[in-house]
N, C-alpha and C. Protein backbone atom coordinates (compact mmCIF):
# COMPACT_ATOMS: atom_id res chain seq x y z
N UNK A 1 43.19 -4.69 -6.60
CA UNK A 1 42.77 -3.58 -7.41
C UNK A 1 43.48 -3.68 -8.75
N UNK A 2 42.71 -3.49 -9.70
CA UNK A 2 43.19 -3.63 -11.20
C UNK A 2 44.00 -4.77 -11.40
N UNK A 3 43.94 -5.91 -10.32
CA UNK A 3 44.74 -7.10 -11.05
C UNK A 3 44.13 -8.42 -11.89
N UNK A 4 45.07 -8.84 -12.24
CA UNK A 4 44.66 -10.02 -13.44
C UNK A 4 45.17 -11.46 -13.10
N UNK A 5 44.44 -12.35 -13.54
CA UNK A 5 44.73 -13.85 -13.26
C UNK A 5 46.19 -13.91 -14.63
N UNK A 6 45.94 -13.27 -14.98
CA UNK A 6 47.16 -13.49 -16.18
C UNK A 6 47.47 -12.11 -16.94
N UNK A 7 48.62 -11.94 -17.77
CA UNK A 7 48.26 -10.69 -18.73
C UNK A 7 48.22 -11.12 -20.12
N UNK A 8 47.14 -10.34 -20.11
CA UNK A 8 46.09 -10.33 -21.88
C UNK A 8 47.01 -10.16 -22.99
N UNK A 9 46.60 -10.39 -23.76
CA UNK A 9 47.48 -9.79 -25.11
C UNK A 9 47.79 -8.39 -25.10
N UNK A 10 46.09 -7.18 -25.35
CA UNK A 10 46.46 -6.43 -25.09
C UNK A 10 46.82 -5.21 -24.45
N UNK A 11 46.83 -6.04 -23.42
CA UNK A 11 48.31 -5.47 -22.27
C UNK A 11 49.65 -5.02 -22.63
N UNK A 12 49.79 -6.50 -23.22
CA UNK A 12 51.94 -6.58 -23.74
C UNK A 12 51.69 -5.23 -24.27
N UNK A 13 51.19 -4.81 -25.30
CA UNK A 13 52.23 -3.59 -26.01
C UNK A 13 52.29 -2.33 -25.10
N UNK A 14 51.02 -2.29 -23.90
CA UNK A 14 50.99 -1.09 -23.37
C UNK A 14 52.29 -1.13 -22.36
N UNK A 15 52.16 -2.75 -21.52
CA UNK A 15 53.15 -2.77 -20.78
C UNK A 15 54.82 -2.26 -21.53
N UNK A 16 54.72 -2.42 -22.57
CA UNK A 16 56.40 -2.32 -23.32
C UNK A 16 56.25 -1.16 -23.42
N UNK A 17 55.59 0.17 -24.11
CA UNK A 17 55.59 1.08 -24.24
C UNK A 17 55.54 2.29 -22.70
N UNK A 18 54.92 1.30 -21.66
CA UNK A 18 55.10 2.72 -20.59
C UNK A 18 55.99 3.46 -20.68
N UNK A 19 57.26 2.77 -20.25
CA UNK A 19 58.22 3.52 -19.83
C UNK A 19 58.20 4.73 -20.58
N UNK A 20 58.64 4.27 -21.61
CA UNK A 20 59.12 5.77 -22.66
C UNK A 20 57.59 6.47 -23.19
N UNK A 21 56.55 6.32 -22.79
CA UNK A 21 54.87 7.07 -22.77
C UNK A 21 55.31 8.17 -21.41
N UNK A 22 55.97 7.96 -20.62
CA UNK A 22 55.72 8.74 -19.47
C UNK A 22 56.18 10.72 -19.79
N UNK A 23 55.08 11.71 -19.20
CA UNK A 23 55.75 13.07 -19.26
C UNK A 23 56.03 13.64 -18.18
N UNK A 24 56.86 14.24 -17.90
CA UNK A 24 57.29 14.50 -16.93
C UNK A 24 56.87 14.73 -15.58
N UNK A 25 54.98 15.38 -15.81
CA UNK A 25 54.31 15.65 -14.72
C UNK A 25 54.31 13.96 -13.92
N UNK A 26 54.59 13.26 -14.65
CA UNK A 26 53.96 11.55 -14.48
C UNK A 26 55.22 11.64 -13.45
N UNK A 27 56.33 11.52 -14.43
CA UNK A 27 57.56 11.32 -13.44
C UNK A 27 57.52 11.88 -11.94
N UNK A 28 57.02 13.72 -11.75
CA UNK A 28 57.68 13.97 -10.51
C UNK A 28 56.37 13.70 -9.44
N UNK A 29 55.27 12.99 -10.13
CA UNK A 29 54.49 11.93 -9.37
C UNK A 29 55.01 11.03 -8.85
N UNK A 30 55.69 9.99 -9.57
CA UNK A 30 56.69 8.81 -9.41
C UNK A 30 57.62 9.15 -8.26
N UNK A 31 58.38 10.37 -8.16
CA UNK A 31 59.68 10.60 -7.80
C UNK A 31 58.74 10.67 -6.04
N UNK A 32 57.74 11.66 -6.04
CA UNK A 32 57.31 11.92 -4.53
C UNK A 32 57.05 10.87 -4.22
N UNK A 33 56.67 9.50 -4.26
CA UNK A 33 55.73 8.65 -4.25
C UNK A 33 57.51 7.47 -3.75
N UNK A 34 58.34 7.27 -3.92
CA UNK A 34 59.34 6.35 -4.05
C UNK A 34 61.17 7.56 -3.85
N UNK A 35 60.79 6.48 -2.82
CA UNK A 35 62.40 7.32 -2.06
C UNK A 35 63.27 7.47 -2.74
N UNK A 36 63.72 6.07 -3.68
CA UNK A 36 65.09 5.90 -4.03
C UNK A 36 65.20 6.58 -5.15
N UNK A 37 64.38 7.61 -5.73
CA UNK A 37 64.45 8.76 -6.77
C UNK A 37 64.86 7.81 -8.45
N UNK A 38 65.42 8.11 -9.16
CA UNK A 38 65.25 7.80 -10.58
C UNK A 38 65.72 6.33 -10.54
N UNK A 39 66.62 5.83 -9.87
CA UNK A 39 67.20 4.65 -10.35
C UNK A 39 66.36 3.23 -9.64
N UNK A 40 65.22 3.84 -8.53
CA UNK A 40 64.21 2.96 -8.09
C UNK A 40 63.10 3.27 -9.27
N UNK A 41 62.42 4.30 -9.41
CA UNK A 41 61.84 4.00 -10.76
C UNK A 41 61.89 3.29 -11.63
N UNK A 42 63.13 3.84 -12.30
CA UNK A 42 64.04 3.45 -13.60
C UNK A 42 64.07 1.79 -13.32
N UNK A 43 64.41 1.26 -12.11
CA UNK A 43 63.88 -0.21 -12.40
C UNK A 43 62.44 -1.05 -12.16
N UNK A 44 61.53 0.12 -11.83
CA UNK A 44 60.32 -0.53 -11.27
C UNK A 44 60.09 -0.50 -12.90
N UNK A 45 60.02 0.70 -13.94
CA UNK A 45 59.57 0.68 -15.33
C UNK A 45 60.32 -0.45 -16.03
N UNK A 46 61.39 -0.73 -15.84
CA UNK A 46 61.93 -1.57 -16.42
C UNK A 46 61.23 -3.38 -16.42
N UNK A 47 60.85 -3.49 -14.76
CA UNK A 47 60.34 -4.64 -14.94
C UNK A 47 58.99 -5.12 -15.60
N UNK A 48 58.52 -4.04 -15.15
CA UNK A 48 56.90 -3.36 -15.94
C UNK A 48 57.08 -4.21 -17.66
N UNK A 49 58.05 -3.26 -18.03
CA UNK A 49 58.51 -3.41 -19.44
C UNK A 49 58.42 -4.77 -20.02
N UNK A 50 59.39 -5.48 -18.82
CA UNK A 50 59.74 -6.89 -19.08
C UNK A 50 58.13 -8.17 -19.00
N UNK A 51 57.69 -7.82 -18.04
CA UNK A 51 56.12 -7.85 -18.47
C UNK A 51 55.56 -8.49 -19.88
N UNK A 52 55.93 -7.19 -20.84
CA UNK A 52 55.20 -7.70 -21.98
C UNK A 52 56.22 -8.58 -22.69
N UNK A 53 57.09 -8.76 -22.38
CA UNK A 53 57.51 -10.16 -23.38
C UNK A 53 57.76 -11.55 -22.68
N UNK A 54 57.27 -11.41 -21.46
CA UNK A 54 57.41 -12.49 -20.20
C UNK A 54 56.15 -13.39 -20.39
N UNK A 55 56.53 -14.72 -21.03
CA UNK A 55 55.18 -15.89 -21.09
C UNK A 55 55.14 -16.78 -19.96
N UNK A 56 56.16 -16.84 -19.20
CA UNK A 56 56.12 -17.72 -18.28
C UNK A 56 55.67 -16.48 -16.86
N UNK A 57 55.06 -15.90 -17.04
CA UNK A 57 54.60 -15.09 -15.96
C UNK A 57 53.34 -15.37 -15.78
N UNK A 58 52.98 -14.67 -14.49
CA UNK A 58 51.51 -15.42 -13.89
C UNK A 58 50.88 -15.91 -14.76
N UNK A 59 49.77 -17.00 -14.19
CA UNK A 59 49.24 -17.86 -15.14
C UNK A 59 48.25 -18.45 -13.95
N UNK A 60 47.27 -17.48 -13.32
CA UNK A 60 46.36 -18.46 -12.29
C UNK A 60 44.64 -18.72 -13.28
N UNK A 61 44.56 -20.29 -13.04
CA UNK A 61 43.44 -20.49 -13.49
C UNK A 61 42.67 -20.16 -12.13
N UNK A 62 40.79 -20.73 -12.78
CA UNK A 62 39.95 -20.53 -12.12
C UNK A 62 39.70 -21.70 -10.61
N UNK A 63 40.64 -22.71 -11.07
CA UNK A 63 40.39 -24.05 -9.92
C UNK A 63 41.78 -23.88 -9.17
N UNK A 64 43.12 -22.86 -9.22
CA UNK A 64 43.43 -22.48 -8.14
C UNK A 64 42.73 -21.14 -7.55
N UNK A 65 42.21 -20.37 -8.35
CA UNK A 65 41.63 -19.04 -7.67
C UNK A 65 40.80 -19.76 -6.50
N UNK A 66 40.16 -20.87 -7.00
CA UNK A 66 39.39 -21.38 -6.10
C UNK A 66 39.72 -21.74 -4.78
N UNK A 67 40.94 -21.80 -4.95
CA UNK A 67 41.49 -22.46 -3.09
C UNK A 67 42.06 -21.03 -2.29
N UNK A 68 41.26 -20.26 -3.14
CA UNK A 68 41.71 -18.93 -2.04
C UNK A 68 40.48 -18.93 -1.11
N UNK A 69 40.96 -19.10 0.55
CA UNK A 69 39.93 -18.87 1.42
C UNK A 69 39.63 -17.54 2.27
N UNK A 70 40.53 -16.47 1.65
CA UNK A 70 40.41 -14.87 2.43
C UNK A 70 38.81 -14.46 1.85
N UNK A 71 38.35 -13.50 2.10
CA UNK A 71 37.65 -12.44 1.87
C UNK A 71 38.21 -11.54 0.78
N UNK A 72 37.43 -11.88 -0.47
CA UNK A 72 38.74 -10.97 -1.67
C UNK A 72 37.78 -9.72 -1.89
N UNK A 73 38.14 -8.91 -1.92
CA UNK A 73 37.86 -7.71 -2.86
C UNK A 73 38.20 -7.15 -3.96
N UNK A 74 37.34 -7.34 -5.07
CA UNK A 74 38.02 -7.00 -6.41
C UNK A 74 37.95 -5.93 -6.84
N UNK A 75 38.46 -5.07 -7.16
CA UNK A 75 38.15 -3.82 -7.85
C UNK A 75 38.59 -3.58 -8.85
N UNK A 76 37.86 -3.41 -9.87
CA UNK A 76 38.49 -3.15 -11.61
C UNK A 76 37.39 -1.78 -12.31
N UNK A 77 38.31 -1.32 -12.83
CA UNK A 77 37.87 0.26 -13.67
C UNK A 77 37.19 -0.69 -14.96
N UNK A 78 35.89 -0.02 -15.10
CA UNK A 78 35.11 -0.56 -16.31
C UNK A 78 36.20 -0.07 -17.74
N UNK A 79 36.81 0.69 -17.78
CA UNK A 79 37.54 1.16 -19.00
C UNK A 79 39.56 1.10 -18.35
N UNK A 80 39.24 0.17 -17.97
CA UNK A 80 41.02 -0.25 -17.60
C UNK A 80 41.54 -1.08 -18.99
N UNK A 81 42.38 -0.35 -19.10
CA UNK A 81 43.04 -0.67 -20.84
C UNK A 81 44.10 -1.65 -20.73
N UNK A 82 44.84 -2.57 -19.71
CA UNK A 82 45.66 -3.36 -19.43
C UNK A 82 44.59 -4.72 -19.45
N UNK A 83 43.85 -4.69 -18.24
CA UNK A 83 42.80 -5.76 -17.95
C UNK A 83 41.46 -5.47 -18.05
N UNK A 84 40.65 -6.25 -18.86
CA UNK A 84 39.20 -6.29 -19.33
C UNK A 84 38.49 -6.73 -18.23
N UNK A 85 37.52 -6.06 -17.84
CA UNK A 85 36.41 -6.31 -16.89
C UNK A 85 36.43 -7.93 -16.50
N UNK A 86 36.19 -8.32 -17.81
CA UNK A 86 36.02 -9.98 -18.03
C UNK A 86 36.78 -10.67 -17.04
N UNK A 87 37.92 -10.53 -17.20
CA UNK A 87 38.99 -10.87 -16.19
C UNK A 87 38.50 -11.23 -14.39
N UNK A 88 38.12 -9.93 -14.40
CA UNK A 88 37.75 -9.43 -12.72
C UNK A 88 36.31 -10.12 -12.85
N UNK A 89 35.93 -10.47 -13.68
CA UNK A 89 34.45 -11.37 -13.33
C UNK A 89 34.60 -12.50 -13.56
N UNK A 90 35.71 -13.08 -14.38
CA UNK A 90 36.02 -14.57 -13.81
C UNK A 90 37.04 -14.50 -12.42
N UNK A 91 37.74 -13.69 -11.93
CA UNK A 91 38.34 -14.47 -11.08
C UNK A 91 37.35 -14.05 -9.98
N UNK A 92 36.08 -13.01 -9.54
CA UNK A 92 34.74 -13.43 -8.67
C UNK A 92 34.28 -14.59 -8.83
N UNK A 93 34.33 -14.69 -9.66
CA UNK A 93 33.03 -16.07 -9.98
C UNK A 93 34.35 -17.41 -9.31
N UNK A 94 35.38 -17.23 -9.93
CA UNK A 94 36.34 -18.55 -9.37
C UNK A 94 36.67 -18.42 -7.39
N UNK A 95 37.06 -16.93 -7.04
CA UNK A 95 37.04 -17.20 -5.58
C UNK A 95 35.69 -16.80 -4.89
N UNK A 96 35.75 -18.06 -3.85
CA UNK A 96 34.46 -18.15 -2.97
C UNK A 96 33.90 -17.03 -2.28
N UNK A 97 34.61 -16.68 -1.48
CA UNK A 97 34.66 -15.10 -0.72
C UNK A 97 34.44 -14.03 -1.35
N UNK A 98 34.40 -13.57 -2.23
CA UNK A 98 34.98 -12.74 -2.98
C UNK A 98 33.84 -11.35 -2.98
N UNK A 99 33.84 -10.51 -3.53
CA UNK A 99 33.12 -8.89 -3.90
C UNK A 99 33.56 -8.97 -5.35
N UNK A 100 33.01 -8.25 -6.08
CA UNK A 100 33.76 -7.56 -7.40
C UNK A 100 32.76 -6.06 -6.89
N UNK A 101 33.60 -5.28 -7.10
CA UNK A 101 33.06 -3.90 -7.46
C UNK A 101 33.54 -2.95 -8.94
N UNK A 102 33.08 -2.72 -9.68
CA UNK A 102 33.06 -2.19 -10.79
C UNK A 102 33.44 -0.79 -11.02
N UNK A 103 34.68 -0.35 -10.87
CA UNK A 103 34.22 1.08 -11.13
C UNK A 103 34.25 1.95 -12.16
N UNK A 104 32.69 2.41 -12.21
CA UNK A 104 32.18 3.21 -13.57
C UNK A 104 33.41 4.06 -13.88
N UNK A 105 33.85 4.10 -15.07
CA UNK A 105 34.35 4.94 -15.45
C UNK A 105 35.82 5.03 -15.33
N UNK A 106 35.90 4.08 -14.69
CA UNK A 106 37.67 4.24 -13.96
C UNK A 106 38.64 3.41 -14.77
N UNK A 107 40.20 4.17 -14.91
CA UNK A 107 40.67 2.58 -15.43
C UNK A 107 41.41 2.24 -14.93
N UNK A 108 42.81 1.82 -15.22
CA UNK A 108 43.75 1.35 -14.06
C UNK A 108 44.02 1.89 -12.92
N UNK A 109 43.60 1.28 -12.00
CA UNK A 109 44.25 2.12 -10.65
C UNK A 109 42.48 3.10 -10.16
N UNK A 110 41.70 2.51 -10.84
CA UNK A 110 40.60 3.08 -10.76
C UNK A 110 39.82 4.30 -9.56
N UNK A 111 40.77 4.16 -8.35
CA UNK A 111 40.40 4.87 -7.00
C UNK A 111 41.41 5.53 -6.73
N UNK A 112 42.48 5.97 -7.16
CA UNK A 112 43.83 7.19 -6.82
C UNK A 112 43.06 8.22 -7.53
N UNK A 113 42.75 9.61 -6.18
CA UNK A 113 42.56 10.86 -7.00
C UNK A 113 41.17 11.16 -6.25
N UNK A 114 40.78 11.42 -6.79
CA UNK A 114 39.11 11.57 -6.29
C UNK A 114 38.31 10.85 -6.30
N UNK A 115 38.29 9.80 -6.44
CA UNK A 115 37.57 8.33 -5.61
C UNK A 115 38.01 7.50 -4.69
N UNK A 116 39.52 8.17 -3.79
CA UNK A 116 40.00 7.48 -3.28
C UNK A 116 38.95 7.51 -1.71
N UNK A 117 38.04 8.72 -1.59
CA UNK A 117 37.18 8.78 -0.69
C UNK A 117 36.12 7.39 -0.31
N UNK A 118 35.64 7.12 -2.09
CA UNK A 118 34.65 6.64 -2.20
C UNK A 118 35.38 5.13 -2.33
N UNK A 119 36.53 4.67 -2.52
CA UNK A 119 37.38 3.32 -2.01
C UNK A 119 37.30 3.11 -0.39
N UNK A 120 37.69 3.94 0.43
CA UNK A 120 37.41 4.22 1.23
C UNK A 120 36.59 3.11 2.15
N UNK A 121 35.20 4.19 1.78
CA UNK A 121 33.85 3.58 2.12
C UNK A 121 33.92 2.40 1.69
N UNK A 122 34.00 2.35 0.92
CA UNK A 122 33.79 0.84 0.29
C UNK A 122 34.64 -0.33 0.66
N UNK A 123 35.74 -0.01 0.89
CA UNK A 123 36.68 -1.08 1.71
C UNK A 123 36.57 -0.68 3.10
N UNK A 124 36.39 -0.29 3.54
CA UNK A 124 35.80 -0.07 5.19
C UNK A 124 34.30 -1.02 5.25
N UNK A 125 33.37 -0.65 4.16
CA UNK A 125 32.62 -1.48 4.59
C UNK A 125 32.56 -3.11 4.58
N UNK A 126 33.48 -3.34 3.00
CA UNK A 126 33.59 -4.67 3.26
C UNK A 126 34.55 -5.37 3.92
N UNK A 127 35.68 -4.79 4.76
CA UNK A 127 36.04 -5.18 5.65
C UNK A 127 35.23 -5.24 6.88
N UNK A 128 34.17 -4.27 7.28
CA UNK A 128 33.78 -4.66 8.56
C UNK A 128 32.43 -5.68 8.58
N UNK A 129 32.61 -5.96 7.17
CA UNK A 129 31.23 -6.83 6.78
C UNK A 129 31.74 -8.22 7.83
């Protein structure tokens, strides 16, 4: 869900800027969600951070995507501002198995909230496919 064979250009600045973008409602999301309270955060944002100035970070082309033999399911928000659709339709097209599902309207993280129903269905069905 919302991942990338690599990160885009522009990604880096969003990735550098999270941390300090976040308001507080965000945070005591964060805090319920992760036991170890601020200082497990405080380093999950941090690596996030590190992200955008990291070049030697992932880097999968389309002829290793290819030697993936699972059943993939892709899911990417048509308006996900980290990773471009594009992305999630080359790495379908590169693994064999694969789904892409699109979701209208969604962006990162496209199914937390009120489509998590309709993820759901949708990974139920293509798992029992």
């Amino acid at each position: 869900m919302s991942a990338t064979p690599y990160f885009p250009a522009q990604a880096r600045p969003i990735m550098r800027q999270y941390p300090s973008s976040l308001r507080e409602e965000q945070w005591e999301v964060l805090r319920r969600r992760h036991p170890g309270g601020d200082p497990q955060i405080q380093a999950i944002l941090a690596s996030t951070a590190s992200f955008a100035d990291s070049y030697d970070d992932m880097s999968f082309t389309p002829p290793q995507l290819s030697t993936i033999q699972a059943r993939t399911l892709i899911v990417q928000g048509d308006r996900d501002p980290l990773y471009p659709v594009e992305l999630s339709v080359e790495m379908a097209r590169a693994i064999p198995q694969s789904c892409l599902w699109i979701v209208p309207n969604g962006g990162h993280g496209p199914v937390f909230g009120e489509r998590w129903p309709e993820f759901l269905k949708t990974a139920g069905a293509f798992l029992g496919a």
